[in-house]
N, C-alpha and C. Protein backbone atom coordinates (compact mmCIF):
# COMPACT_ATOMS: atom_id res chain seq x y z
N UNK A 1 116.71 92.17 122.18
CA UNK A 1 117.27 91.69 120.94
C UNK A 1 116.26 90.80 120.20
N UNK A 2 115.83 89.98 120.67
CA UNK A 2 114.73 88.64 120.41
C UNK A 2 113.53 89.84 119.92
N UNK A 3 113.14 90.82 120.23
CA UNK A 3 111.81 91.96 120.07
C UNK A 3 112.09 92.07 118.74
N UNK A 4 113.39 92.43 118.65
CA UNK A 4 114.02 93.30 117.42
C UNK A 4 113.93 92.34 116.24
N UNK A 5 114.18 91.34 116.51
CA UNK A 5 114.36 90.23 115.47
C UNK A 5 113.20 90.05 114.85
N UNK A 6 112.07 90.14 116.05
CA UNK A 6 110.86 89.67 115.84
C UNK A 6 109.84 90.89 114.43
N UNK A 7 110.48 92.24 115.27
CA UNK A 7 109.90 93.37 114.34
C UNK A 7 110.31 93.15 113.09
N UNK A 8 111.62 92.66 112.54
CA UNK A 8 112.43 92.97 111.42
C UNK A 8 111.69 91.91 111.07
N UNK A 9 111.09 90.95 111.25
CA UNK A 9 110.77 89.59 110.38
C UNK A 9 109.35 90.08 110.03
N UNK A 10 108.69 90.46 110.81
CA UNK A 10 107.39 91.49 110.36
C UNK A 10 107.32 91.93 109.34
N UNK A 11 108.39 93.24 109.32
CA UNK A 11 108.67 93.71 108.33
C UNK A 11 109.02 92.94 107.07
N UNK A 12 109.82 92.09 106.85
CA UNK A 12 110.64 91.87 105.68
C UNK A 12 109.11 90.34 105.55
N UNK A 13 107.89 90.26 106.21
CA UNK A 13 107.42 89.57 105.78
C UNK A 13 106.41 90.37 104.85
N UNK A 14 106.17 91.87 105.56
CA UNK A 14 105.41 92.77 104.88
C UNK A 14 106.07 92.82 103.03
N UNK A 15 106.97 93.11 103.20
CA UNK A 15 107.75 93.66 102.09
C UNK A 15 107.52 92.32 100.81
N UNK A 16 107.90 91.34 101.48
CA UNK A 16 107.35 90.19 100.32
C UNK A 16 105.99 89.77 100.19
N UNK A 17 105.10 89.93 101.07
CA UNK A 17 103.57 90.41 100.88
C UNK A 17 103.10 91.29 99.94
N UNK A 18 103.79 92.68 99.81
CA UNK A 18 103.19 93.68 99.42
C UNK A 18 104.00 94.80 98.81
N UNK A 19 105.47 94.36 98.72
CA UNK A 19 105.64 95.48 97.92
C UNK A 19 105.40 95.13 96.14
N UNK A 20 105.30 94.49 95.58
CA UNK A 20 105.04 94.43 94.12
C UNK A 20 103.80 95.23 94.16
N UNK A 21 102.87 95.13 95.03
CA UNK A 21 101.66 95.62 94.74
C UNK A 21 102.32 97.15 95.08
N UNK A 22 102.82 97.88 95.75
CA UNK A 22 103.21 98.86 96.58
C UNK A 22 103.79 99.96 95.39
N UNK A 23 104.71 98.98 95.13
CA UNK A 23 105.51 99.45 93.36
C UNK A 23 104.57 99.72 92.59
N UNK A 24 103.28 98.75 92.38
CA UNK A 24 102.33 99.22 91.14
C UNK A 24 101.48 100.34 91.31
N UNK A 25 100.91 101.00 92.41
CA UNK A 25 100.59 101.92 92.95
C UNK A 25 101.44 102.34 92.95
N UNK A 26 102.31 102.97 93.34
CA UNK A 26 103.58 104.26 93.08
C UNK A 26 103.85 104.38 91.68
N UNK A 27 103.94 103.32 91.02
CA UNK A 27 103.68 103.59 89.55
C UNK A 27 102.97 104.38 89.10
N UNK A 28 101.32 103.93 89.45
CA UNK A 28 100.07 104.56 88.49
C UNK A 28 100.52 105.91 89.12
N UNK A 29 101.07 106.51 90.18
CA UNK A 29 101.19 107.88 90.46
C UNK A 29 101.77 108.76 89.83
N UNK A 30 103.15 107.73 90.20
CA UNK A 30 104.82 108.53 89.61
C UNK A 30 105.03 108.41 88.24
N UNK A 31 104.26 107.31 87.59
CA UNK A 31 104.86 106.67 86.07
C UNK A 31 106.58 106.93 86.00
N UNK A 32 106.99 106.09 86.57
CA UNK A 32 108.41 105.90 87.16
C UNK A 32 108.58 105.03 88.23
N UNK A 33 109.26 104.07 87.65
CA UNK A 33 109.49 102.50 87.96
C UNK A 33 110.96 102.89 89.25
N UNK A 34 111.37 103.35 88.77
CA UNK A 34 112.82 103.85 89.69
C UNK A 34 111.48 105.03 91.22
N UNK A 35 111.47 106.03 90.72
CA UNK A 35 110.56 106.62 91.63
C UNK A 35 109.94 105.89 92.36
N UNK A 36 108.84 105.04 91.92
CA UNK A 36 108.05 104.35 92.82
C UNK A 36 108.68 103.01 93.38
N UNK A 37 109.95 103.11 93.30
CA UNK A 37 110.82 101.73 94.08
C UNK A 37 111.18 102.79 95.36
N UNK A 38 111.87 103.70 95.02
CA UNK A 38 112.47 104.53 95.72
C UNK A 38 111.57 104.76 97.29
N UNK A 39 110.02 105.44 96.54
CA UNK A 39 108.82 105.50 97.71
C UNK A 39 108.87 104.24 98.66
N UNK A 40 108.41 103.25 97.80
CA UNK A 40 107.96 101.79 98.64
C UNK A 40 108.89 101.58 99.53
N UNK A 41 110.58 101.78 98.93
CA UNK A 41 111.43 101.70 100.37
C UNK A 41 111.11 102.49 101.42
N UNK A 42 110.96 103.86 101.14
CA UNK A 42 111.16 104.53 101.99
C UNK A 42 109.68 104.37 102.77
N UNK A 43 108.77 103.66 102.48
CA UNK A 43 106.74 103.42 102.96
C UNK A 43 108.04 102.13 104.08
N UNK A 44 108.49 101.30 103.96
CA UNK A 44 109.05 99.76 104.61
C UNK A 44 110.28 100.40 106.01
N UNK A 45 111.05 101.59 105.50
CA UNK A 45 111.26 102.23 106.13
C UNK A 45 110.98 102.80 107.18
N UNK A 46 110.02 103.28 107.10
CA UNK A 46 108.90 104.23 107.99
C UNK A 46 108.47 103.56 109.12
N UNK A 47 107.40 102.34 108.48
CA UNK A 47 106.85 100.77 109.11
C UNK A 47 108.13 100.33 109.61
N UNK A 48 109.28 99.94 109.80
CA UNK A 48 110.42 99.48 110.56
C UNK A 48 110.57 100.31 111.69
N UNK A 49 110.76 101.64 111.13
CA UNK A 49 111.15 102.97 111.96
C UNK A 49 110.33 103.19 113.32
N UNK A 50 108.88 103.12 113.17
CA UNK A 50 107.63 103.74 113.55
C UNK A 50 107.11 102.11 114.74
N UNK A 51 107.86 101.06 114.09
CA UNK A 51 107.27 100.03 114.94
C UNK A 51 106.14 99.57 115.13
N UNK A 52 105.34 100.06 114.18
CA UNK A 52 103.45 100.08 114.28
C UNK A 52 103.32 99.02 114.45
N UNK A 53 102.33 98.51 115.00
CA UNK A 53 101.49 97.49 115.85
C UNK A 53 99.98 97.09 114.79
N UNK A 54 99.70 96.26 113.88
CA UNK A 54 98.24 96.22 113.52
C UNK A 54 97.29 94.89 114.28
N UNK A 55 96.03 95.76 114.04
CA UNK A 55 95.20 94.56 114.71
C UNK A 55 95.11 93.39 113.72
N UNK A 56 95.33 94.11 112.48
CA UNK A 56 94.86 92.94 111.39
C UNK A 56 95.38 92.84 110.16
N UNK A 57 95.57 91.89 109.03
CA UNK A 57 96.20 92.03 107.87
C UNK A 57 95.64 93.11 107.26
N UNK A 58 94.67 92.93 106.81
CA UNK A 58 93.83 94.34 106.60
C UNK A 58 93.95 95.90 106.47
N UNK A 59 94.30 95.97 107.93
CA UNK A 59 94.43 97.15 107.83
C UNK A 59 95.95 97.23 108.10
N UNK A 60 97.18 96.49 107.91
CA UNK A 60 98.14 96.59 108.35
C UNK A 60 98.23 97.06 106.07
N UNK A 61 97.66 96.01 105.35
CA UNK A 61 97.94 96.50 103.75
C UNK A 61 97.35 98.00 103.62
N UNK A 62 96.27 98.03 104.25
CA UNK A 62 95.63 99.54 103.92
C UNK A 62 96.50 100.72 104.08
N UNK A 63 97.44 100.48 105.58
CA UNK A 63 98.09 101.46 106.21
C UNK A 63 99.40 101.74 105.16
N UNK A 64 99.68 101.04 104.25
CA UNK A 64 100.91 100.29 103.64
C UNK A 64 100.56 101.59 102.23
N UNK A 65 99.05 101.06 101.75
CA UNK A 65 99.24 101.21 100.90
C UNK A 65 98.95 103.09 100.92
N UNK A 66 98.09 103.46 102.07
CA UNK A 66 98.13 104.76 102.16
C UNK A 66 99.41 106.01 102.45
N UNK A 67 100.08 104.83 102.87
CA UNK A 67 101.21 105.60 102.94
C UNK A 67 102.10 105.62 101.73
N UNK A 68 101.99 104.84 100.82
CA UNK A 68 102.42 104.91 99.67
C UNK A 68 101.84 106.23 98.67
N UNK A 69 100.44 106.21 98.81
CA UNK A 69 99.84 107.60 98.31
C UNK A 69 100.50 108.56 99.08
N UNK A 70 100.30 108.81 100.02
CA UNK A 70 101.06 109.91 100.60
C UNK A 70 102.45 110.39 100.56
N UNK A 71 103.08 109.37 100.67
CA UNK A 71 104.53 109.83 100.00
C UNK A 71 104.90 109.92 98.27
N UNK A 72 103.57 109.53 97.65
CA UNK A 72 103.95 109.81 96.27
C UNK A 72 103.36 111.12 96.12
N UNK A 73 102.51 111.46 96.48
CA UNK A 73 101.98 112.84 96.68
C UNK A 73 102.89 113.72 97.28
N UNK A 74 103.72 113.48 98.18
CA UNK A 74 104.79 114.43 98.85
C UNK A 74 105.65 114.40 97.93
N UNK A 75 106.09 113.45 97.03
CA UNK A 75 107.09 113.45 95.76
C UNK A 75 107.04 114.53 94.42
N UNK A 76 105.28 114.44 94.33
CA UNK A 76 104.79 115.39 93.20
C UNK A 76 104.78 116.55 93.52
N UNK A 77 104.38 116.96 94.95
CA UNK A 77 104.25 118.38 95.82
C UNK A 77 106.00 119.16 95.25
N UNK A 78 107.46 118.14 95.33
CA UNK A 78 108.40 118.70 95.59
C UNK A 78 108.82 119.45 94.44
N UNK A 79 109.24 121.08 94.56
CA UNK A 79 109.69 121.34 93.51
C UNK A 79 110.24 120.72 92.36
N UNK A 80 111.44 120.14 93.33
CA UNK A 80 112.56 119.64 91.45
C UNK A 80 112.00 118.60 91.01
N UNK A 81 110.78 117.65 91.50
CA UNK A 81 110.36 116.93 90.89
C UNK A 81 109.57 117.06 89.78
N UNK A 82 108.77 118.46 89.56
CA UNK A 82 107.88 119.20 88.87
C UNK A 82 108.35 119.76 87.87
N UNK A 83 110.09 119.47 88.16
CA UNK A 83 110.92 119.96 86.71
C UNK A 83 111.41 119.18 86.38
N UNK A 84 111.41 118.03 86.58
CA UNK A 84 112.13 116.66 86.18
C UNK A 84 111.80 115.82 85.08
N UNK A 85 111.94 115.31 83.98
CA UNK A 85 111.46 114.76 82.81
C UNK A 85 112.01 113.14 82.96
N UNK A 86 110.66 112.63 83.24
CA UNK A 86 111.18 110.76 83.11
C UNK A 86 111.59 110.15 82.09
N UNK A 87 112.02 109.18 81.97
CA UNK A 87 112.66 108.29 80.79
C UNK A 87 111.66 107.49 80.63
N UNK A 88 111.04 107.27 79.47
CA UNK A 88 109.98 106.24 79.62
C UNK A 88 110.02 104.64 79.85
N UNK A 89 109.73 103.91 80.44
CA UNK A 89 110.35 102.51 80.41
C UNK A 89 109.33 101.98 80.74
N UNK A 90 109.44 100.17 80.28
CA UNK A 90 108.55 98.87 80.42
C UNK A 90 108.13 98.74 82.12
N UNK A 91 107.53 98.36 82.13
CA UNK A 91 107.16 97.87 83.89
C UNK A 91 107.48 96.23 83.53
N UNK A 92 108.21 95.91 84.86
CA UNK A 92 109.32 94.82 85.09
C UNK A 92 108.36 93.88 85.93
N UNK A 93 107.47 94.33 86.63
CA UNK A 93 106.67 93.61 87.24
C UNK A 93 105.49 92.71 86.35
N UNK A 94 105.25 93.37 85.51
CA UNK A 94 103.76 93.12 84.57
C UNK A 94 104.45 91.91 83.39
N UNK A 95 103.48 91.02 83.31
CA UNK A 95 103.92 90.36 81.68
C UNK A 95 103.12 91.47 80.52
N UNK A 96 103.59 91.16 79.56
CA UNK A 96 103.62 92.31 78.21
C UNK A 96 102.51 92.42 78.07
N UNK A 97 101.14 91.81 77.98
CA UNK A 97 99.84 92.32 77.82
C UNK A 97 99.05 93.16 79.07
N UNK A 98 99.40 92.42 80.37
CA UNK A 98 99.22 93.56 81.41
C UNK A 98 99.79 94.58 81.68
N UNK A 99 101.30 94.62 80.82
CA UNK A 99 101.93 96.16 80.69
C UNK A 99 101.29 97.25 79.82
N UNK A 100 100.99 96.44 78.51
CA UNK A 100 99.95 97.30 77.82
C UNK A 100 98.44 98.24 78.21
N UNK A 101 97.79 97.15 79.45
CA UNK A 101 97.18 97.90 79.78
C UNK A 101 97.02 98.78 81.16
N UNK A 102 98.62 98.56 81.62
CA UNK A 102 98.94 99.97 82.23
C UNK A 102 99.15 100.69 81.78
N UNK A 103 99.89 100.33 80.43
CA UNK A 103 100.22 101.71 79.73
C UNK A 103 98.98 102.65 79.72
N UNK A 104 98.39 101.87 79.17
CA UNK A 104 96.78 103.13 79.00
C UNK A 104 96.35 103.37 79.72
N UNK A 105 96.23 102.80 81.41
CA UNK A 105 95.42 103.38 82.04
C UNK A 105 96.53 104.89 82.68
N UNK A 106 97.87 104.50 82.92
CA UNK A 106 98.84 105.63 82.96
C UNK A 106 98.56 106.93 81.98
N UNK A 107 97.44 107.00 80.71
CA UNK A 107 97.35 107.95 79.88
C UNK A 107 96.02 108.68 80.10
N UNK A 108 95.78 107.98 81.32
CA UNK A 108 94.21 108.37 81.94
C UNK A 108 95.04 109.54 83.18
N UNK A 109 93.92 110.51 83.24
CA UNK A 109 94.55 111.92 84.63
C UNK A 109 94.30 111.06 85.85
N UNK A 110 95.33 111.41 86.52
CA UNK A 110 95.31 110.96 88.36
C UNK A 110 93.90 110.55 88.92
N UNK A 111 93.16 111.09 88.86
CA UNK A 111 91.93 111.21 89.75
C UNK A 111 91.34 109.84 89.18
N UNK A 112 91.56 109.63 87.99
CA UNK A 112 90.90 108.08 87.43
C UNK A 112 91.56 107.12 87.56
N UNK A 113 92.78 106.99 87.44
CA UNK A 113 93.77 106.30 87.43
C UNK A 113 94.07 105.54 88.60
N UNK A 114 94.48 106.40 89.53
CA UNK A 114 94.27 105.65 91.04
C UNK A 114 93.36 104.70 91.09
N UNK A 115 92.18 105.15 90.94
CA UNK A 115 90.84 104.49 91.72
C UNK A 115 90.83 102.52 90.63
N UNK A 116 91.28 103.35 89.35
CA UNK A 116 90.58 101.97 88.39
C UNK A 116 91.77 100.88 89.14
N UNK A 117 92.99 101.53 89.17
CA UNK A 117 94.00 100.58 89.41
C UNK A 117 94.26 99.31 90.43
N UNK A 118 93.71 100.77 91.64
CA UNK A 118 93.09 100.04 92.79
C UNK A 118 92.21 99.07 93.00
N UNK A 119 90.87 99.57 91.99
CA UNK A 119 89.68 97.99 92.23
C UNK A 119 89.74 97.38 90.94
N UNK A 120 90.10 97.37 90.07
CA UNK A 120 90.24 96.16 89.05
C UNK A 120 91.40 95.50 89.35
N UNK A 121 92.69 96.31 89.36
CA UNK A 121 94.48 95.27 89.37
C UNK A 121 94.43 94.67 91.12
N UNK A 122 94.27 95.27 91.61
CA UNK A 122 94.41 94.86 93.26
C UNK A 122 93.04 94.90 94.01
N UNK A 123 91.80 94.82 93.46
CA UNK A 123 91.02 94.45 94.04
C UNK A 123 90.29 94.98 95.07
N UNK A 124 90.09 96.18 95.28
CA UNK A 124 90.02 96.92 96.55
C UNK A 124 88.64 96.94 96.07
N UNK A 125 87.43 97.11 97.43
CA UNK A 125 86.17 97.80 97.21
C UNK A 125 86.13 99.36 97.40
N UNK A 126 84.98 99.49 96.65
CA UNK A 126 84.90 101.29 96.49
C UNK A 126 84.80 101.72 97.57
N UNK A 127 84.42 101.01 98.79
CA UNK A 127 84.30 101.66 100.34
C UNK A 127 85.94 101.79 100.71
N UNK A 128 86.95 100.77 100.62
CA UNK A 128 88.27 100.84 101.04
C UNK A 128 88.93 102.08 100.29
N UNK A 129 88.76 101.96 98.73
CA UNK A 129 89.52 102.78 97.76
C UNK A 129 88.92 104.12 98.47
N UNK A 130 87.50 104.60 98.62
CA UNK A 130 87.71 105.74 99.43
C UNK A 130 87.74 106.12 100.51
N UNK A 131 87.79 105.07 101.42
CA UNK A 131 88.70 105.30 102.60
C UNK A 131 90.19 105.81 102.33
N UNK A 132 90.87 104.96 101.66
CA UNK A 132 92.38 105.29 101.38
C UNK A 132 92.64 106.51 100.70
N UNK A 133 91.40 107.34 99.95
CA UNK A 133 91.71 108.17 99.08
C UNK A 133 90.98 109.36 100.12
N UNK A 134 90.29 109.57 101.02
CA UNK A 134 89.63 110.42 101.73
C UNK A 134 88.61 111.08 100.64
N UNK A 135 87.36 110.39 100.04
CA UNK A 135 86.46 110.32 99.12
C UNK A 135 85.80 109.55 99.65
N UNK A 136 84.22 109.99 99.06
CA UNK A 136 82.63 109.09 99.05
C UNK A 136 82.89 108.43 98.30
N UNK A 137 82.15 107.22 99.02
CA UNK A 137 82.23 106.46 97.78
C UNK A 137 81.38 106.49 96.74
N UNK A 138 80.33 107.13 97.00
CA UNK A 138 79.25 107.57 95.51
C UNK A 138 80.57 108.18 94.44
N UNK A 139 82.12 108.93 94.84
CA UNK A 139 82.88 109.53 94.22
C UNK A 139 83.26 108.87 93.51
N UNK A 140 83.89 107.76 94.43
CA UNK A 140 84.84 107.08 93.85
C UNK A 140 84.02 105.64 92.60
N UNK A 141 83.04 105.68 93.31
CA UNK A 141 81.62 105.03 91.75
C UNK A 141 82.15 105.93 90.48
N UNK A 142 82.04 106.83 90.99
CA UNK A 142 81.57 108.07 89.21
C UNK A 142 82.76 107.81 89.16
N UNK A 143 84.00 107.93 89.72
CA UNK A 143 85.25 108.61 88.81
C UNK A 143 85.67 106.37 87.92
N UNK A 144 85.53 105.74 88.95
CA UNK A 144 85.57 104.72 88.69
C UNK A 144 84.88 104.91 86.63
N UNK A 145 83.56 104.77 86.92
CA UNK A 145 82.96 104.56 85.50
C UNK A 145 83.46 105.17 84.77
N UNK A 146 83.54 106.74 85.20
CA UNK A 146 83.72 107.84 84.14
C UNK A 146 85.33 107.34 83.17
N UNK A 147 86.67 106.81 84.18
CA UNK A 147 87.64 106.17 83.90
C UNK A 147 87.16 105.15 82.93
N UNK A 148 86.59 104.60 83.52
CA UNK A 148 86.38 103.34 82.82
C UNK A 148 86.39 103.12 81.13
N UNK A 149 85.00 104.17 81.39
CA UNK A 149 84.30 104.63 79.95
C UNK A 149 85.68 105.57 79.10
N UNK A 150 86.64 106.04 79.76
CA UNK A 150 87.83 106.67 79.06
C UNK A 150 88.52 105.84 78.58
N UNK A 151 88.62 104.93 79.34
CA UNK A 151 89.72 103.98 79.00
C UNK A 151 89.37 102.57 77.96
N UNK A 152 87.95 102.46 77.73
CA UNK A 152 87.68 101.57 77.17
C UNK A 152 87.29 102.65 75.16
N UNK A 153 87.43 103.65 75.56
CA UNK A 153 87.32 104.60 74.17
C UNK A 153 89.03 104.74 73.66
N UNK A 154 90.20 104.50 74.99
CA UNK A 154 91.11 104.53 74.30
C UNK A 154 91.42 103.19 73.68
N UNK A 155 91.19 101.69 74.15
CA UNK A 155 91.40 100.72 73.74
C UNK A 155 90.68 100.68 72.38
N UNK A 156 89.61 101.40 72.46
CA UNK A 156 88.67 101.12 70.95
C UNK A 156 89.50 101.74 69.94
N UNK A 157 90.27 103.12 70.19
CA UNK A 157 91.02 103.73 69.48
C UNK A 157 92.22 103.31 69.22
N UNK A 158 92.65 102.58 69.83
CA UNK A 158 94.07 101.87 69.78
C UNK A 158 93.72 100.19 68.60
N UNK A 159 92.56 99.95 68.80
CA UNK A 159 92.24 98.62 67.72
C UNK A 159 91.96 99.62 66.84
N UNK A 160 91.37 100.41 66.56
CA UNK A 160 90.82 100.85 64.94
C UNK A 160 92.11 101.39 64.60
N UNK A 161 93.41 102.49 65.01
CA UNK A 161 93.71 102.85 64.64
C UNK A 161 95.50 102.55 64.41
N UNK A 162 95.56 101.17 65.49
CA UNK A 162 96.93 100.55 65.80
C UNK A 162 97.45 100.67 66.01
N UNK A 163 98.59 99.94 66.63
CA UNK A 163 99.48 100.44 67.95
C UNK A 163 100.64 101.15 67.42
N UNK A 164 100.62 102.77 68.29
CA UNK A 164 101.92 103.48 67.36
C UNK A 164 101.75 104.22 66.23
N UNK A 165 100.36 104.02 65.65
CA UNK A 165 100.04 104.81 64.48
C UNK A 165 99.36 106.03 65.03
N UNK A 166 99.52 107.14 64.38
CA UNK A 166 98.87 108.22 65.19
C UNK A 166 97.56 108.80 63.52
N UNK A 167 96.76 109.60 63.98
CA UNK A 167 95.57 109.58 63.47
C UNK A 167 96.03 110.74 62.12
């Protein structure tokens, strides 16, 4: 009983550690605030279920957060999800200027998106981000910049041409 107590406090210490971050990653995936709540439970789930053991904080967030890719990836894989049309909505986590620039990086394709989210919002190095992503990191360099350089042409386009106005 005393084991059990001990696991569950683990857990529910994980969960206030790391799920906001957990949510924002399932975000940049799902762009769906409901979706990527849904995942993160079911990532806290798993970690309860599974009883895992880590040597270190480290890799106990890494394991956290890879499994969050992976089950958002098993989400996109599922048929009816591929026919499903989201509702667009604010992110509840972000204050209004860091929502803005999720918004845009959310208007960037997957392959960029991940990576920028990862080492600018949460800080990851390009060696971790492609560890977690199963990528070089010479990859995850290029897609990094190449994002970068996308995303800083949409901000330029969004000042010249203003927010909501279309060209």
């Amino acid at each position: 009983m005393e084991k059990q107590k001990e696991d569950f406090d683990e857990v529910k210490e994980a969960v206030f550690l790391y799920s906001k971050m957990l949510v924002k990653i399932a975000y940049t995936y799902l762009k769906s605030m409901h979706d990527a709540e849904d995942v993160v439970q079911d990532v806290f789930l798993v970690y309860l279920a599974k009883n895992v053991k880590f040597d270190s904080e480290d890799y106990k967030r890494n394991w956290l957060v890879r499994c969050t890719i992976n089950k958002c990836k098993d989400l996109l894989k599922a048929s009816w999800y591929k026919s499903w049309i989201p509702i667009p909505e604010e992110i509840e986590y972000q204050d209004r200027e860091e929502s803005e620039v999720i918004q845009l990086v959310l208007k960037l394709e997957r392959k960029y998106r991940i990576p920028i989210y990862l080492h600018y919002c949460e800080g990851y190095s390009l060696k971790e981000i492609a560890e977690l992503l199963g990528k070089k990191v010479s990859s995850v360099g290029t897609l990094l910049a190449r994002g970068k350089k996308k995303l800083e042409a949409m901000i330029e386009e969004d000042q010249i041409y203003g927010k909501g106005e279309k060209r």
